[in-house]
N, C-alpha and C. Protein backbone atom coordinates (compact mmCIF):
# COMPACT_ATOMS: atom_id res chain seq x y z
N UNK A 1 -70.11 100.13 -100.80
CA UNK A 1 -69.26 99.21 -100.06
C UNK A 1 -70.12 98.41 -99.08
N UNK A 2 -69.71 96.81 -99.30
CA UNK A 2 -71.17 96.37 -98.33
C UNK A 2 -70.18 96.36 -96.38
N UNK A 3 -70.93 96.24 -96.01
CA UNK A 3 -70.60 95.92 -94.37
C UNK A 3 -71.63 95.29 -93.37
N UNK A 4 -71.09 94.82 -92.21
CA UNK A 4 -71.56 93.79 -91.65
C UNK A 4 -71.84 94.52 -89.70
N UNK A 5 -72.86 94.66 -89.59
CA UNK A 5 -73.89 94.90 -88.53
C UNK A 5 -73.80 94.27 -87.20
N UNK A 6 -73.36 94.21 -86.10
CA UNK A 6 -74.22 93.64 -85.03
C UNK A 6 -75.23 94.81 -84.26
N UNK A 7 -76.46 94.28 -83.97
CA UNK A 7 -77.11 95.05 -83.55
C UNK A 7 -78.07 94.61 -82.38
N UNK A 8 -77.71 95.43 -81.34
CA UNK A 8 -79.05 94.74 -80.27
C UNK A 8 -79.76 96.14 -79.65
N UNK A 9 -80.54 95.48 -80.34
CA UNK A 9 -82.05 96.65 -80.12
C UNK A 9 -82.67 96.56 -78.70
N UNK A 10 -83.22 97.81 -77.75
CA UNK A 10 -83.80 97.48 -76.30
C UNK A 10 -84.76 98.38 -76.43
N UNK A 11 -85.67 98.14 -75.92
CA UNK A 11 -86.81 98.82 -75.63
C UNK A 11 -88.12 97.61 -75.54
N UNK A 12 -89.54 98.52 -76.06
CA UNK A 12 -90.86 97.47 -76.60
C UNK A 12 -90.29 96.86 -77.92
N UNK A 13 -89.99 95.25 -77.93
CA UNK A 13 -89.20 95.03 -78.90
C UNK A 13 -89.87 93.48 -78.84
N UNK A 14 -90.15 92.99 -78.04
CA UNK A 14 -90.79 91.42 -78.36
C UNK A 14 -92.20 91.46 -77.73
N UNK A 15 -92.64 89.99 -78.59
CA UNK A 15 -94.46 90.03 -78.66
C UNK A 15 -94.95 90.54 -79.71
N UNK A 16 -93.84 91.44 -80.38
CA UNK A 16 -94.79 92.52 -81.10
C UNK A 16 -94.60 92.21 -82.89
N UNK A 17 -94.01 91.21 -82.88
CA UNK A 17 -93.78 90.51 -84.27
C UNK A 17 -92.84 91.35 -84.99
N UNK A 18 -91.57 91.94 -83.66
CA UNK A 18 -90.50 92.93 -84.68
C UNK A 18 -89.39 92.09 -85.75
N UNK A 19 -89.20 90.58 -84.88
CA UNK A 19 -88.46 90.23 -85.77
C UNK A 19 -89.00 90.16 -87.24
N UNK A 20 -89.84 89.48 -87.13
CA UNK A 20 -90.81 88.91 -88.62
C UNK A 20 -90.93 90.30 -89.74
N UNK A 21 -91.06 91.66 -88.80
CA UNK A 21 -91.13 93.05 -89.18
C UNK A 21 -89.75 93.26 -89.94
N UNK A 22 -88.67 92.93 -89.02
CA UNK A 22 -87.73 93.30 -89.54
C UNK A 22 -86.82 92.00 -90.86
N UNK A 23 -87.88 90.96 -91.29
CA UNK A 23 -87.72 90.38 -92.01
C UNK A 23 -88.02 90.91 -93.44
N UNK A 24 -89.02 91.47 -93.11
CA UNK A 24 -90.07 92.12 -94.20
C UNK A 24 -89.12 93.12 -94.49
N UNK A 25 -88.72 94.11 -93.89
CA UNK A 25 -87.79 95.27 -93.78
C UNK A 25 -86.66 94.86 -94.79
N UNK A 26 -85.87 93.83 -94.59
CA UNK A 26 -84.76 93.52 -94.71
C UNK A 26 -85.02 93.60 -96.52
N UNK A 27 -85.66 92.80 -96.58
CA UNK A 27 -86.11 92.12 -97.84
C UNK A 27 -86.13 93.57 -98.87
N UNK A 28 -87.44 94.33 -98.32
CA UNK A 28 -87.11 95.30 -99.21
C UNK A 28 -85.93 96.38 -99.36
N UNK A 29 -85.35 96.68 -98.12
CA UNK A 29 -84.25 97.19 -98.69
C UNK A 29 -82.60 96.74 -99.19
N UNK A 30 -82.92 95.08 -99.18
CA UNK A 30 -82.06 94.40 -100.01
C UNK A 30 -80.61 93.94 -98.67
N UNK A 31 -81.13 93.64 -98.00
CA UNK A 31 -80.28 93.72 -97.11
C UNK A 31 -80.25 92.23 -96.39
N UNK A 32 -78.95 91.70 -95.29
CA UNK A 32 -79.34 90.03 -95.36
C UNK A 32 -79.14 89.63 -93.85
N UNK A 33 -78.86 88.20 -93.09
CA UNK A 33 -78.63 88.25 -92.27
C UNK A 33 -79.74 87.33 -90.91
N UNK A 34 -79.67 87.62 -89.82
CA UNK A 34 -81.33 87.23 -89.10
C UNK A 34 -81.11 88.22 -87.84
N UNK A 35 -82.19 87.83 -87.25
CA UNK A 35 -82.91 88.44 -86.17
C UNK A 35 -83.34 87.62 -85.01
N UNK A 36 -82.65 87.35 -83.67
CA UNK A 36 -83.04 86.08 -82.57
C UNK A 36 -83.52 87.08 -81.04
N UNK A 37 -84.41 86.73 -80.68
CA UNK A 37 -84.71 87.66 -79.19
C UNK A 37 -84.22 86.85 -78.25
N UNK A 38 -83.07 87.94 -77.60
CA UNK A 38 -82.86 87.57 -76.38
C UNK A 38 -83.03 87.26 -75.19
N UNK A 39 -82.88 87.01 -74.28
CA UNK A 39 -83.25 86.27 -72.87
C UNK A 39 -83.54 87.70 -72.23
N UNK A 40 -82.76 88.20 -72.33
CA UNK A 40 -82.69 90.21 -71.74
C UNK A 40 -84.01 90.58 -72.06
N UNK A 41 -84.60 90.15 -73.22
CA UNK A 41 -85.87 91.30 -73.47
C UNK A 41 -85.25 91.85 -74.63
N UNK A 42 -84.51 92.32 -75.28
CA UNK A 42 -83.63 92.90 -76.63
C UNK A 42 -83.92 91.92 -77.49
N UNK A 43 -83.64 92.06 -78.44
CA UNK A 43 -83.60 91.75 -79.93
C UNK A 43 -82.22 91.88 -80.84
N UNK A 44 -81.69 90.72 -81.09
CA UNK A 44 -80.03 90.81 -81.86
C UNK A 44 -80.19 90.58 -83.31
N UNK A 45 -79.82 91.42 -84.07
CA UNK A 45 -79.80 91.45 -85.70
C UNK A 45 -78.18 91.32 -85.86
N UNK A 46 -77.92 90.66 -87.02
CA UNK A 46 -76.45 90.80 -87.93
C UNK A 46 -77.19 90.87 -89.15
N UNK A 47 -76.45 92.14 -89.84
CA UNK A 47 -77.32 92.32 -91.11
C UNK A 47 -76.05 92.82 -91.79
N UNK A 48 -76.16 92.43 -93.20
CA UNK A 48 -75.38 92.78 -94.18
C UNK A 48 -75.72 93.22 -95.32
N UNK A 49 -75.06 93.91 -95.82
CA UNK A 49 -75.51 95.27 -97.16
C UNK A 49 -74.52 96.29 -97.26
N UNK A 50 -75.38 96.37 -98.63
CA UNK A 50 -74.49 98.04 -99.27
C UNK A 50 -74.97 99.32 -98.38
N UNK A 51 -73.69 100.41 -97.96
CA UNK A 51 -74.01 101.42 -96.89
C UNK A 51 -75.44 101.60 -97.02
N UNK A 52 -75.91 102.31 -98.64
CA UNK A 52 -77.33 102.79 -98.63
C UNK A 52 -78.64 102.15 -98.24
N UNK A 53 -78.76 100.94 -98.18
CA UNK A 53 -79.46 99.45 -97.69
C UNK A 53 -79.35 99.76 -96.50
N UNK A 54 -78.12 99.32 -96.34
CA UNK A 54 -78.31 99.17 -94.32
C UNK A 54 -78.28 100.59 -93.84
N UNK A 55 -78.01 101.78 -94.32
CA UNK A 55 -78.81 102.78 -93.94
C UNK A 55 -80.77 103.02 -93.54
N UNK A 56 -80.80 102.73 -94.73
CA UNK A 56 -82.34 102.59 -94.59
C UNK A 56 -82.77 101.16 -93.85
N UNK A 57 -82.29 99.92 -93.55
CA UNK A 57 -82.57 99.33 -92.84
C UNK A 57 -82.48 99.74 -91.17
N UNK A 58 -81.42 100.51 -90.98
CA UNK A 58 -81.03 101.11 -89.28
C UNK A 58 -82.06 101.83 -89.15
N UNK A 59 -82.66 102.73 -90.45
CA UNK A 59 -83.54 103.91 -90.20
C UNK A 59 -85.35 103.23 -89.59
N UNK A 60 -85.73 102.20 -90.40
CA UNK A 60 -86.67 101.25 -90.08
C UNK A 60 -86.38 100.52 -88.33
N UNK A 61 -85.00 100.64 -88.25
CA UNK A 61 -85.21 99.50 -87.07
C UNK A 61 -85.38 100.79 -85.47
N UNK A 62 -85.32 101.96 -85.82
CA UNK A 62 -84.99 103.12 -85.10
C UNK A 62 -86.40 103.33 -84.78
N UNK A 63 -87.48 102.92 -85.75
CA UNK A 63 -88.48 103.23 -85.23
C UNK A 63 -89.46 101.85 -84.59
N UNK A 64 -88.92 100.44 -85.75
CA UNK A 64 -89.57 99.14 -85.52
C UNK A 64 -91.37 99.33 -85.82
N UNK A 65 -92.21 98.41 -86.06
CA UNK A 65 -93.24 98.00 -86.52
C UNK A 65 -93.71 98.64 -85.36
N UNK A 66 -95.24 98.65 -85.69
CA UNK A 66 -96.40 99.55 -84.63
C UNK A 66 -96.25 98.40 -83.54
N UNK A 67 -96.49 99.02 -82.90
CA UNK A 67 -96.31 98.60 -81.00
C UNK A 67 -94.70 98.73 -80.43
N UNK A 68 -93.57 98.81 -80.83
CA UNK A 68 -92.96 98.82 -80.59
C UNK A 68 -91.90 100.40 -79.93
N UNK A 69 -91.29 100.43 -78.97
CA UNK A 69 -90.94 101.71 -78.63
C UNK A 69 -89.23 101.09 -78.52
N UNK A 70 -88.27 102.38 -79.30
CA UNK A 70 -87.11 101.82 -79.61
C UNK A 70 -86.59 102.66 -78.24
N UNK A 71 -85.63 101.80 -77.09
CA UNK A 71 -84.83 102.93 -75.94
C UNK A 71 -83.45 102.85 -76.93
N UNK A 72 -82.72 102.15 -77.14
CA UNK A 72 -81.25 102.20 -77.47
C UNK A 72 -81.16 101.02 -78.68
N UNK A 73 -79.99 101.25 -79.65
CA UNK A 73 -79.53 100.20 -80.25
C UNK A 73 -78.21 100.55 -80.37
N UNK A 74 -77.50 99.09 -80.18
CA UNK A 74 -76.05 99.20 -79.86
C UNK A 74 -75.59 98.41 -81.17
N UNK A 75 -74.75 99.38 -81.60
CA UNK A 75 -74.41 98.78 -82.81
C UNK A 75 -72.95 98.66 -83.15
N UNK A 76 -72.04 97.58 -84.10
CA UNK A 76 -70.89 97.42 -84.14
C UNK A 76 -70.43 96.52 -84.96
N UNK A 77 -69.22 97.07 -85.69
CA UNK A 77 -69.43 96.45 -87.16
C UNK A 77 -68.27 95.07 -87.16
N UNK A 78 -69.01 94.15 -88.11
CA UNK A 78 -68.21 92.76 -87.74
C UNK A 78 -67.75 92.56 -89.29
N UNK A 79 -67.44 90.84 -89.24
CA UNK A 79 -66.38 90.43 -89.88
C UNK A 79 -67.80 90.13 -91.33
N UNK A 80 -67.43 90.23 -92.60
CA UNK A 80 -68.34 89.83 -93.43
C UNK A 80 -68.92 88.17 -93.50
N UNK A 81 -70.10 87.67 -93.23
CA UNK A 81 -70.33 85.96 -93.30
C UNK A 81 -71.15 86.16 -94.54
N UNK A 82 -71.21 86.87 -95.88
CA UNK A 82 -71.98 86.31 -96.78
C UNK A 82 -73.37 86.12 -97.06
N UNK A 83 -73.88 86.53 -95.59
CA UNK A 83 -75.79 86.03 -96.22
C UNK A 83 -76.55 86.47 -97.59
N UNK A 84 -77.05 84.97 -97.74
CA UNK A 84 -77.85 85.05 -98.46
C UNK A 84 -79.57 85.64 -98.29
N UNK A 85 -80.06 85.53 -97.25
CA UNK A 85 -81.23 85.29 -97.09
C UNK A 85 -81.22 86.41 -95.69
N UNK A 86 -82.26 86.43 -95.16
CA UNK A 86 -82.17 86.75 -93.68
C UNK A 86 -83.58 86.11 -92.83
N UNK A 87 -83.17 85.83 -92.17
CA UNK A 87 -83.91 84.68 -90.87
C UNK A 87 -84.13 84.97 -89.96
N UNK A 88 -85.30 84.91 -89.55
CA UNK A 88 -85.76 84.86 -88.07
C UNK A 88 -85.59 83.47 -87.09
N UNK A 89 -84.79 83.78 -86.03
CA UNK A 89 -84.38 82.82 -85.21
C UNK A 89 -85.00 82.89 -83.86
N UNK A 90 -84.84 81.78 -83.49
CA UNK A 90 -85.81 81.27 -81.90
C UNK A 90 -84.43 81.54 -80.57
């Protein structure tokens, strides 16, 4: 069953090329959506996929690319938008 993600990640999370990380991420476990860093210092994903996908995508973002230290991710499930692709945003 696919479902739809909001997610804002806090901790060591920018500078460290997590979005672009979690582009790479996305891709292989088939999963869609983007990734924009916030003004806060956090990092906001909407990602969409089948449970087992965005399982293993949450499991990747729990730890994030080397340099990065995960404190919290707040997560909460939204309305389906369809992505095709997933994007890194400014």
């Amino acid at each position: 069953m696919k479902k739809h993600l909001n997610l804002i990640i806090s901790g060591k999370v920018q500078h460290i090329g997590f979005r672009f990380m979690a582009m790479q991420a996305a891709y292989k476990y088939g999963v869609f959506g983007f990734a924009r860093n916030k003004s806060n210092g956090t990092i906001y994903i909407e990602v969409e996929g089948e449970d087992e996908n965005m399982n293993n995508f949450l499991d990747w973002c729990k730890v994030g690319p080397v340099g990065a230290s995960i404190k919290e991710i707040e997560m909460e499930e939204g309305e389906m938008k369809d992505f095709t692709a997933f994007d890194v945003k400014h």
